[in-house]
N, C-alpha and C. Protein backbone atom coordinates (compact mmCIF):
# COMPACT_ATOMS: atom_id res chain seq x y z
N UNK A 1 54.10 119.87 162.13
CA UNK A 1 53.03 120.13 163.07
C UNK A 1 53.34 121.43 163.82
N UNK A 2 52.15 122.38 164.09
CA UNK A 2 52.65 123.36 164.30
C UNK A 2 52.40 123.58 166.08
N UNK A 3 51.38 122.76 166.23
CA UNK A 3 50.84 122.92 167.71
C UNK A 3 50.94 121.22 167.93
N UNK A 4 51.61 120.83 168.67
CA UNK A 4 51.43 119.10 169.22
C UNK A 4 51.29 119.59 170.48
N UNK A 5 49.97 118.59 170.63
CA UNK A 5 49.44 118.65 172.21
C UNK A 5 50.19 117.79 173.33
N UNK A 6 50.42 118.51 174.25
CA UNK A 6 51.60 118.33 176.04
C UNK A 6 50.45 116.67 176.38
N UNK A 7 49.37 116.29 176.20
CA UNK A 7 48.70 115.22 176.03
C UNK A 7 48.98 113.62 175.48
N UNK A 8 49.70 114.46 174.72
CA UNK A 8 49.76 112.99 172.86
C UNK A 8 51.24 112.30 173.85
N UNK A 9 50.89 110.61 174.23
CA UNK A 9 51.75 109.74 174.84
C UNK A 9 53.17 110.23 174.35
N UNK A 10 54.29 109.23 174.95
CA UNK A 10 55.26 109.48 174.37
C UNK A 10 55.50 108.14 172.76
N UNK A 11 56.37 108.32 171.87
CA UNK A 11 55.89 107.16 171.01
C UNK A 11 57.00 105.95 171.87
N UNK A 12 56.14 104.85 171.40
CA UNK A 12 56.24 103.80 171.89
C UNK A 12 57.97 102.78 170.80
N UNK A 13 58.92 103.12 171.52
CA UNK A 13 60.01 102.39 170.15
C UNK A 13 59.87 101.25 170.23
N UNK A 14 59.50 100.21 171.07
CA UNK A 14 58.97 99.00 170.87
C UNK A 14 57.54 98.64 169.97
N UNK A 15 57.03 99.36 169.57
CA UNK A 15 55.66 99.20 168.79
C UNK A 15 56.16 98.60 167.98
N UNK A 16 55.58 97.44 167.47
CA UNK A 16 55.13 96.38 166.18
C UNK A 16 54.11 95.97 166.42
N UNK A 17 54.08 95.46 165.06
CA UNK A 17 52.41 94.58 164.52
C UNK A 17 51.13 96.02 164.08
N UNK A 18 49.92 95.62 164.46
CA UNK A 18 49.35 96.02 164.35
C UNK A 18 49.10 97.00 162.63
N UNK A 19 50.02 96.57 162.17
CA UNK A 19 50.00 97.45 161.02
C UNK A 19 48.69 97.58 159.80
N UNK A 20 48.03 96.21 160.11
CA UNK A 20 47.25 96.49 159.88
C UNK A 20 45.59 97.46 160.11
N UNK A 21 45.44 97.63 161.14
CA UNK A 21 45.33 98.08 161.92
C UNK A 21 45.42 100.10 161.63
N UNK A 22 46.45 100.11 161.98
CA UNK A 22 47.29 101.53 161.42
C UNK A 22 46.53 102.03 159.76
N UNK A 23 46.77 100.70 159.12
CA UNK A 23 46.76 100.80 157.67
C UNK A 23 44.68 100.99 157.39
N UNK A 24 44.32 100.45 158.22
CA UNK A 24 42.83 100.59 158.32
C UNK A 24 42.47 101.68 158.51
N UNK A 25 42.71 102.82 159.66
CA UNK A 25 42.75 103.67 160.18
C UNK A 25 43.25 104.86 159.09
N UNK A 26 44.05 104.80 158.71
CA UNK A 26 45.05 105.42 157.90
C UNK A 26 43.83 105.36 156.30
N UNK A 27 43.37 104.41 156.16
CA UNK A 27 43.26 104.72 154.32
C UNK A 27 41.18 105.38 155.49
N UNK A 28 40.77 105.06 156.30
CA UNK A 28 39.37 105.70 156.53
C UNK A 28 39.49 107.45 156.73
N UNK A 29 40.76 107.14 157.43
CA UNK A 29 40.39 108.70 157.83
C UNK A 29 41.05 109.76 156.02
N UNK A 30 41.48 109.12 155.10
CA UNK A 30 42.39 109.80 154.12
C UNK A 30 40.92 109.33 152.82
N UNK A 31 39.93 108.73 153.23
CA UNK A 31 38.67 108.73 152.38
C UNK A 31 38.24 109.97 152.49
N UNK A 32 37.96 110.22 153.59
CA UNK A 32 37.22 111.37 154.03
C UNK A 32 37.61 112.54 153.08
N UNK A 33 39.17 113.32 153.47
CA UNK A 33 39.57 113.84 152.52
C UNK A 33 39.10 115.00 153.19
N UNK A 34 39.82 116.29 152.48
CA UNK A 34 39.23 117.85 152.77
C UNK A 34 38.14 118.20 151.78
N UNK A 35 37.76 117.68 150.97
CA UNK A 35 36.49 117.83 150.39
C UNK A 35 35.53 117.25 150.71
N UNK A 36 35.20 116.69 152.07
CA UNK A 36 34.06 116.21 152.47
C UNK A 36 33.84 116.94 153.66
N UNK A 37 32.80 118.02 153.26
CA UNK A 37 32.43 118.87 154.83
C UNK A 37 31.87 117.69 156.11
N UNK A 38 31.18 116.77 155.96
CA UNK A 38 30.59 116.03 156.85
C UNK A 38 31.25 114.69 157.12
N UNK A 39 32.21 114.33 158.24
CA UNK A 39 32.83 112.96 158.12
C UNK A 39 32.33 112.39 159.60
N UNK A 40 32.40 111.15 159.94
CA UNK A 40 32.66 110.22 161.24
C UNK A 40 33.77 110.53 161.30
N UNK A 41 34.13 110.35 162.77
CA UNK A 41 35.65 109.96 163.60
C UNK A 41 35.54 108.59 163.05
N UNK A 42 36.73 108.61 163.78
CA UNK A 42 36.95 106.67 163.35
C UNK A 42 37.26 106.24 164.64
N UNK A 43 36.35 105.14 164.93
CA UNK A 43 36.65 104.61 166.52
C UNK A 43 37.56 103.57 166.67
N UNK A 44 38.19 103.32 167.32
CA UNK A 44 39.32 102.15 167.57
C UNK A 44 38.58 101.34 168.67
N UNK A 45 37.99 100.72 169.15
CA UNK A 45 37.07 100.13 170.41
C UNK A 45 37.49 98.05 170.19
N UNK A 46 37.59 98.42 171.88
CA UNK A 46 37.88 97.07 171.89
C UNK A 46 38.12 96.59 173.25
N UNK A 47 38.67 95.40 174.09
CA UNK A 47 38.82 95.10 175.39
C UNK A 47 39.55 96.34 175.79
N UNK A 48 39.78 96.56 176.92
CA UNK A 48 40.69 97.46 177.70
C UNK A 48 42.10 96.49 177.71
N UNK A 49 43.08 96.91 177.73
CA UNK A 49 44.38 96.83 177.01
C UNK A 49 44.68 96.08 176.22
N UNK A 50 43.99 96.28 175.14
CA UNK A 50 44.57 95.42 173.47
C UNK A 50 45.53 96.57 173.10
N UNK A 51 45.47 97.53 173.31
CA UNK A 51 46.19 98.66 172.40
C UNK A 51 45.60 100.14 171.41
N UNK A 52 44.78 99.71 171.94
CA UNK A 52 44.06 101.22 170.80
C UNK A 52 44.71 102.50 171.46
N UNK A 53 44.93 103.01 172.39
CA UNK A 53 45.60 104.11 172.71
C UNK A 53 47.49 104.04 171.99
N UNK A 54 47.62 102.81 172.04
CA UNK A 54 49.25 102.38 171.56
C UNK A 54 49.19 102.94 170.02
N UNK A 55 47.73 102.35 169.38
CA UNK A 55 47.81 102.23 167.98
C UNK A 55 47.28 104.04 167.40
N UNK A 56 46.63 104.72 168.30
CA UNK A 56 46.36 106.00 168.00
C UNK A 56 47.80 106.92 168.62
N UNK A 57 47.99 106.37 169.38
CA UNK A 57 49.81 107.15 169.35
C UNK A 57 50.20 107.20 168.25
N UNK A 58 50.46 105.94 168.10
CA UNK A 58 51.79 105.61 167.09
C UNK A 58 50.71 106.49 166.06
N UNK A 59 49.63 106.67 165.64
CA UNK A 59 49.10 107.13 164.16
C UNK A 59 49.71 108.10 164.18
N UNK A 60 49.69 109.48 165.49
CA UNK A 60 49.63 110.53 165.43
C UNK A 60 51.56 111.00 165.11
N UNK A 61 51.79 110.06 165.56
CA UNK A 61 53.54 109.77 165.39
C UNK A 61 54.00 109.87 164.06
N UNK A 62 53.67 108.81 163.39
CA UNK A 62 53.33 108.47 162.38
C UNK A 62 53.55 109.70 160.90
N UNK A 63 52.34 110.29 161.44
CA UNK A 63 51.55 110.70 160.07
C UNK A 63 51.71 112.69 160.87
N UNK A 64 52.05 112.75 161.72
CA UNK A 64 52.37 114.46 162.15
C UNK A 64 52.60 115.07 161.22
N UNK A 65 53.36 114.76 160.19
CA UNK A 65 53.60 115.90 158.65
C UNK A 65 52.07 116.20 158.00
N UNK A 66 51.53 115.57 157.91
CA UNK A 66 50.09 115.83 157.45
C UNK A 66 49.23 116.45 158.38
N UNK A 67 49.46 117.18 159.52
CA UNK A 67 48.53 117.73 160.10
C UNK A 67 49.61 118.84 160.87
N UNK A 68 48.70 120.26 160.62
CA UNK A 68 49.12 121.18 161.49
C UNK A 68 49.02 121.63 163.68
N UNK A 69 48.35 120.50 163.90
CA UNK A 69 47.20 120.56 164.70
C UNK A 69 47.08 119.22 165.15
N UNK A 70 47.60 118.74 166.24
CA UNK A 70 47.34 117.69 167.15
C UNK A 70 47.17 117.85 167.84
N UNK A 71 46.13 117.09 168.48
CA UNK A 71 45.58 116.94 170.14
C UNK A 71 44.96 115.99 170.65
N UNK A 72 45.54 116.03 171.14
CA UNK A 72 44.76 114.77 172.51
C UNK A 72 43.90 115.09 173.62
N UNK A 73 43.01 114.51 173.80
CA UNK A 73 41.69 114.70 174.72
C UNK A 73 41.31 113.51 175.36
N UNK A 74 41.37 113.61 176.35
CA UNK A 74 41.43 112.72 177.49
C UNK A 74 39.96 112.63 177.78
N UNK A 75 38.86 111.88 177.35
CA UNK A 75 37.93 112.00 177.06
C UNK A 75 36.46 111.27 177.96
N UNK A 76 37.29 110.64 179.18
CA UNK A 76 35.85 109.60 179.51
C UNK A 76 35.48 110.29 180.62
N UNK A 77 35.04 112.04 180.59
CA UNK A 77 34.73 112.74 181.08
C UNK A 77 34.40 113.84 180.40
N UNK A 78 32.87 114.16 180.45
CA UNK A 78 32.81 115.99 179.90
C UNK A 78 33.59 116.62 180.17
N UNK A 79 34.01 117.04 181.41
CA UNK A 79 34.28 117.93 181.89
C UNK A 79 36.07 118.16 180.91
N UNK A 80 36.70 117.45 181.07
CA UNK A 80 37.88 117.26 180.50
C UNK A 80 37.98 117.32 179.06
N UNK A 81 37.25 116.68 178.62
CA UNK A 81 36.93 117.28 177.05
C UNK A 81 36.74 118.52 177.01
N UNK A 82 35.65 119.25 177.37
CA UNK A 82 35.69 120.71 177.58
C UNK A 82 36.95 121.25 177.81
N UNK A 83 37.61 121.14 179.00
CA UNK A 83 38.62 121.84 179.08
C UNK A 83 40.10 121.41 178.33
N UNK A 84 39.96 120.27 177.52
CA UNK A 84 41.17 120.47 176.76
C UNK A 84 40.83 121.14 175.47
N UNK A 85 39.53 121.17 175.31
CA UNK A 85 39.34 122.16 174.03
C UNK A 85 39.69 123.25 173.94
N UNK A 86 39.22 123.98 175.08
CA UNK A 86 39.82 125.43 175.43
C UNK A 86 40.78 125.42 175.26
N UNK A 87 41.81 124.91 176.12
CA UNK A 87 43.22 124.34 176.27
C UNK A 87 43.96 124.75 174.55
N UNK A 88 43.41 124.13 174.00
CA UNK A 88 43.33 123.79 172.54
C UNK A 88 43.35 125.43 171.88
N UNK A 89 41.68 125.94 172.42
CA UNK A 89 41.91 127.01 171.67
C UNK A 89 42.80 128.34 172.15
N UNK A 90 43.71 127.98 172.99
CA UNK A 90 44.32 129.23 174.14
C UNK A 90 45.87 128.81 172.91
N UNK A 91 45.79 127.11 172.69
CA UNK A 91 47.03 127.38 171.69
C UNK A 91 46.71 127.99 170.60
N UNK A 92 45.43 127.92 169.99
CA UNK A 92 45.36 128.20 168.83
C UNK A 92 45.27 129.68 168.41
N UNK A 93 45.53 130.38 169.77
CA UNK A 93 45.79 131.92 170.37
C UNK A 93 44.24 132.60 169.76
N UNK A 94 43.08 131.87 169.75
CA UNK A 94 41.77 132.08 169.40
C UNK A 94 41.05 133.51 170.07
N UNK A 95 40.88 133.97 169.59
CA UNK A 95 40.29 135.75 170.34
C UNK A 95 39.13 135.29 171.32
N UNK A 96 38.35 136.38 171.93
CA UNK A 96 37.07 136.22 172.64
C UNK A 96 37.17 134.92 173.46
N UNK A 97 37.77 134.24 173.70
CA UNK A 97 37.67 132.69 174.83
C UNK A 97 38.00 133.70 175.89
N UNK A 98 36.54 132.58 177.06
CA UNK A 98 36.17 133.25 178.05
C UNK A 98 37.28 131.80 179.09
N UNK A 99 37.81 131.98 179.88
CA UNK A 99 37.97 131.40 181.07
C UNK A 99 36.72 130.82 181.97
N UNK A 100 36.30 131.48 182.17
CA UNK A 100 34.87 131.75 183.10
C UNK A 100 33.58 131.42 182.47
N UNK A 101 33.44 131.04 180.72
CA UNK A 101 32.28 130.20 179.59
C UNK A 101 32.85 129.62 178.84
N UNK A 102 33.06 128.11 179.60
CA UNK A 102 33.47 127.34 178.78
C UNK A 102 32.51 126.81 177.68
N UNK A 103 31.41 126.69 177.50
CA UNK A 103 30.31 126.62 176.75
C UNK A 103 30.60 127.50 175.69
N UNK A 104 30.80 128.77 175.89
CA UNK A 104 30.89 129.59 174.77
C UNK A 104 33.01 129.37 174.31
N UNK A 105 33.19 129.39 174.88
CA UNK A 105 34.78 129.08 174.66
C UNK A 105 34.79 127.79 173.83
N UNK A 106 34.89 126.93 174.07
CA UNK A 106 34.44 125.28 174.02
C UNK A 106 33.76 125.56 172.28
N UNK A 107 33.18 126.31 172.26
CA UNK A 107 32.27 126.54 170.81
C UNK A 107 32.79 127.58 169.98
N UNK A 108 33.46 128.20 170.38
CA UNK A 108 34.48 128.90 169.18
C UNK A 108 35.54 128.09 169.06
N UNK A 109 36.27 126.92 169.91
CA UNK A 109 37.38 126.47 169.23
C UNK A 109 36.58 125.46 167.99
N UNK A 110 35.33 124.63 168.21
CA UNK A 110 34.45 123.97 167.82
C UNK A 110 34.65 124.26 166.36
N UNK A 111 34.26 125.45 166.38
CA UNK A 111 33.49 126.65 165.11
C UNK A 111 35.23 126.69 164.10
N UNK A 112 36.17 126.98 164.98
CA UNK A 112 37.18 127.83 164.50
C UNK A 112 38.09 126.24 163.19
N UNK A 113 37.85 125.34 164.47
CA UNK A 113 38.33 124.08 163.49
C UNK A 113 37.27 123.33 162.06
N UNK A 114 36.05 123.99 162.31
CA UNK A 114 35.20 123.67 161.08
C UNK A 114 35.32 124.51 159.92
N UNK A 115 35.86 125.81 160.29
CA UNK A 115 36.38 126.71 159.43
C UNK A 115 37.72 126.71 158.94
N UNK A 116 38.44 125.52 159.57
CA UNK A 116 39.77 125.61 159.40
C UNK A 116 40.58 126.72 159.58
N UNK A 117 40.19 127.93 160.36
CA UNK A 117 40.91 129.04 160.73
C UNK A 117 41.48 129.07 161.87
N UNK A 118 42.23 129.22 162.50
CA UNK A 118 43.70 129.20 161.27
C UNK A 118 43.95 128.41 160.90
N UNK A 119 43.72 126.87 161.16
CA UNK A 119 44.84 125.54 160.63
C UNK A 119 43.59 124.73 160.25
N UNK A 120 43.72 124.44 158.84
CA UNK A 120 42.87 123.42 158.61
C UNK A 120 42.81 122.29 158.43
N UNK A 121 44.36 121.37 158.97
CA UNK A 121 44.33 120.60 159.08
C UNK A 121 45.16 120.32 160.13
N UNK A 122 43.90 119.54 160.64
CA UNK A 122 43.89 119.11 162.69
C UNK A 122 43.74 117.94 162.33
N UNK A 123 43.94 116.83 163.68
CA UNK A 123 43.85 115.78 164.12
C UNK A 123 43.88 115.93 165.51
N UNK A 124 42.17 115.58 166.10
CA UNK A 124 41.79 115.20 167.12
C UNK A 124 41.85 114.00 167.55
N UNK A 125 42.08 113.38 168.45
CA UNK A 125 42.13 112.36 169.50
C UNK A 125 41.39 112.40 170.84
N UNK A 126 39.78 111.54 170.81
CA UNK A 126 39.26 111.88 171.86
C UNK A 126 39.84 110.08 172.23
N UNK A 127 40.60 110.26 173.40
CA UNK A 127 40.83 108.97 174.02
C UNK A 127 40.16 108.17 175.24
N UNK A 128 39.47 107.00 175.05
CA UNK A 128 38.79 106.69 176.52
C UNK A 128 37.15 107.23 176.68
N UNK A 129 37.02 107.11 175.59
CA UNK A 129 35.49 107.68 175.14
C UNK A 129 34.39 106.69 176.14
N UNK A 130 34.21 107.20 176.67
CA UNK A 130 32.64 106.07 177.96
C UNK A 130 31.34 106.80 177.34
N UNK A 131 31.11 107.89 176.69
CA UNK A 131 29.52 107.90 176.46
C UNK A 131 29.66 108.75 175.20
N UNK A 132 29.36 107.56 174.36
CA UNK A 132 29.61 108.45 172.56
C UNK A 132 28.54 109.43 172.32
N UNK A 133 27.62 108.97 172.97
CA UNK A 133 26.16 110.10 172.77
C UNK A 133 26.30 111.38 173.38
N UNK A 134 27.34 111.61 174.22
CA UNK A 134 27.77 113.07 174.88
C UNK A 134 28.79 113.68 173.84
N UNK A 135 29.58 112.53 173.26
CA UNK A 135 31.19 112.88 172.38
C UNK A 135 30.61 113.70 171.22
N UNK A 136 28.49 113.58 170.75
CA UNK A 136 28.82 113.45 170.10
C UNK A 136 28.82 115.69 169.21
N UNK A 137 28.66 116.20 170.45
CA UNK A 137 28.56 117.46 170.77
C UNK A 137 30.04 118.22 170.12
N UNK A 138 30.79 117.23 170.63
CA UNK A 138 32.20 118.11 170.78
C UNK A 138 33.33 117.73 169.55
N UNK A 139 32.57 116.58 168.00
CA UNK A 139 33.30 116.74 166.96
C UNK A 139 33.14 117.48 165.78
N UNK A 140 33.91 118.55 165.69
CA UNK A 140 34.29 119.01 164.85
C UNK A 140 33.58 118.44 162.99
N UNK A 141 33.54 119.45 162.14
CA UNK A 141 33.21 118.69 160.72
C UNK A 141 34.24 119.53 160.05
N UNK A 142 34.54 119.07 159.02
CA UNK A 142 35.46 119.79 158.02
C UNK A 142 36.51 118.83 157.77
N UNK A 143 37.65 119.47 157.37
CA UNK A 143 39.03 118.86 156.60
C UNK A 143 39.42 118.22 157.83
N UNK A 144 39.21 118.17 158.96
CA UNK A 144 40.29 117.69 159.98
C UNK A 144 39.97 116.12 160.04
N UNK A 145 40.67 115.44 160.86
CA UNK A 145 40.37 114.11 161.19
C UNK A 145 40.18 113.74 162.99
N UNK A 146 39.39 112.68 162.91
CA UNK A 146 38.93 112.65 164.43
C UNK A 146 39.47 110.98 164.16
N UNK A 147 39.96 110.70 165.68
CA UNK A 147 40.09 109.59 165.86
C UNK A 147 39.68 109.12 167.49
N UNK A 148 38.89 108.41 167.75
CA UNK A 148 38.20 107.83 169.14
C UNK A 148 38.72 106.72 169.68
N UNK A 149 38.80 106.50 170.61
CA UNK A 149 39.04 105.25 171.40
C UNK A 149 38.55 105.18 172.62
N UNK A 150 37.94 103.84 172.26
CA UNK A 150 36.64 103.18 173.75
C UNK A 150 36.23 101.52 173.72
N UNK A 151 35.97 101.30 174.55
CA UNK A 151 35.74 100.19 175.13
C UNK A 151 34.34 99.74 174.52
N UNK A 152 33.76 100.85 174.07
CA UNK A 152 32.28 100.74 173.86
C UNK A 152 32.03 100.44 171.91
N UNK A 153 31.34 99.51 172.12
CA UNK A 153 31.09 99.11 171.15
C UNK A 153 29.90 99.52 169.99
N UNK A 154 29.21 100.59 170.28
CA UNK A 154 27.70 101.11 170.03
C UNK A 154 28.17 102.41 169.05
N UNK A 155 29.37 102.10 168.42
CA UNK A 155 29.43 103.49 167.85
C UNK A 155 29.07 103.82 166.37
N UNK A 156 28.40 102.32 165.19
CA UNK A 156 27.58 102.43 164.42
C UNK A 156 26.33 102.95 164.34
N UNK A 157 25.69 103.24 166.01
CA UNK A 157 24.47 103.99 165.56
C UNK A 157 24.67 105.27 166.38
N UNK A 158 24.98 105.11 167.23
CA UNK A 158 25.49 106.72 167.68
C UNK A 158 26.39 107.79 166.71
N UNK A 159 27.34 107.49 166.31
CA UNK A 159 28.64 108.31 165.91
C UNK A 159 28.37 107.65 164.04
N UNK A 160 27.27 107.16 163.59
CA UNK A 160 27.20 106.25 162.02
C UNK A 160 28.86 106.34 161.96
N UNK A 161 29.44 105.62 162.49
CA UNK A 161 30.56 104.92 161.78
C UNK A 161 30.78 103.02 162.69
N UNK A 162 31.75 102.73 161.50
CA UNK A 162 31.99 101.39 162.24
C UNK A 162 32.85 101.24 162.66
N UNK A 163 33.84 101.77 162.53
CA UNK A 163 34.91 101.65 163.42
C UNK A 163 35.99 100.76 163.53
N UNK A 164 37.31 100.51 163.62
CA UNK A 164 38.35 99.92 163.95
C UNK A 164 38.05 98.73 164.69
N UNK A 165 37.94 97.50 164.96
CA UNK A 165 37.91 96.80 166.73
C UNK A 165 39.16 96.25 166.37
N UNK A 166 39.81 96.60 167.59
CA UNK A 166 41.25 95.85 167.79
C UNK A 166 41.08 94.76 168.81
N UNK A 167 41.83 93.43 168.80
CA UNK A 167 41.97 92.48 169.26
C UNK A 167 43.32 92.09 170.00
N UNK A 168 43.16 91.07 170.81
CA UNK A 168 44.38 90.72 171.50
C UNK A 168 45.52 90.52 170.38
């Protein structure tokens, strides 16, 4: 990994179970594949502390050799999404990002990860997702992989995917 985001938890050395789980997550987002320009994130949604933030750690833990490009986005806020994108593209040492237009900033890192330039293979993490119909602005299409986590259960017709639900 060439950029891991100051965001992404620390990993958890007590983590077990859930492997299934992992293994769900793991064969949806590796369907997708870099030959599919158009994919869903994959949502993890479920009570508030079953673990979906535990179980999208540990993925990103996990599976880091396969992606140049991690990040975490702290997500149950626009505003913060926005600015870890930037964030994002200031690592990705991206030209023209304005400080002062995040709108236009915010949309070249957007642009830059659908092009896979420079790294075309990312893994996003929007975590704590409260309004998928806003999220649904700020994912990326191309080779990369998106992974979501929320409480909210509505993300078959908003986001067309079905998503992970994790349980006690």
């Amino acid at each position: 990994t060439y950029i891991w985001g100051s965001e992404i938890p620390f990993r958890n050395p007590h983590f077990t179970g859930r492997e299934a789980e992992l293994l769900a997550l793991r064969a949806q987002l590796q369907a997708g594949g870099p030959a599919v320009v158009r994919q869903p994130p994959h949502a993890l949604y479920g009570l508030g502390g079953v673990g979906k933030t535990q179980i999208a750690t540990e993925y990103a833990h996990r599976f880091d050799d396969d992606y140049e490009v991690i990040w975490w986005i702290r997500a149950d806020q626009e505003d913060s999404i926005r600015a870890s994108l930037v964030a994002l593209g200031r690592q990705m040492q991206l030209k023209d990002l304005s400080l002062g237009d995040s709108d236009r900033s915010f949309r070249i890192v957007i642009d830059a990860l659908q092009a896979g330039r420079p790294y075309a293979h990312w893994l996003l993490i929007f975590d704590d997702v409260t309004a998928p119909e806003v999220l649904r602005g700020y994912i990326p299409q191309g080779s990369g992989h998106v992974i979501v986590t929320s409480r909210i259960t509505e993300w078959r017709q908003v986001l067309n995917t079905d998503g992970i639900e994790v349980k006690e």
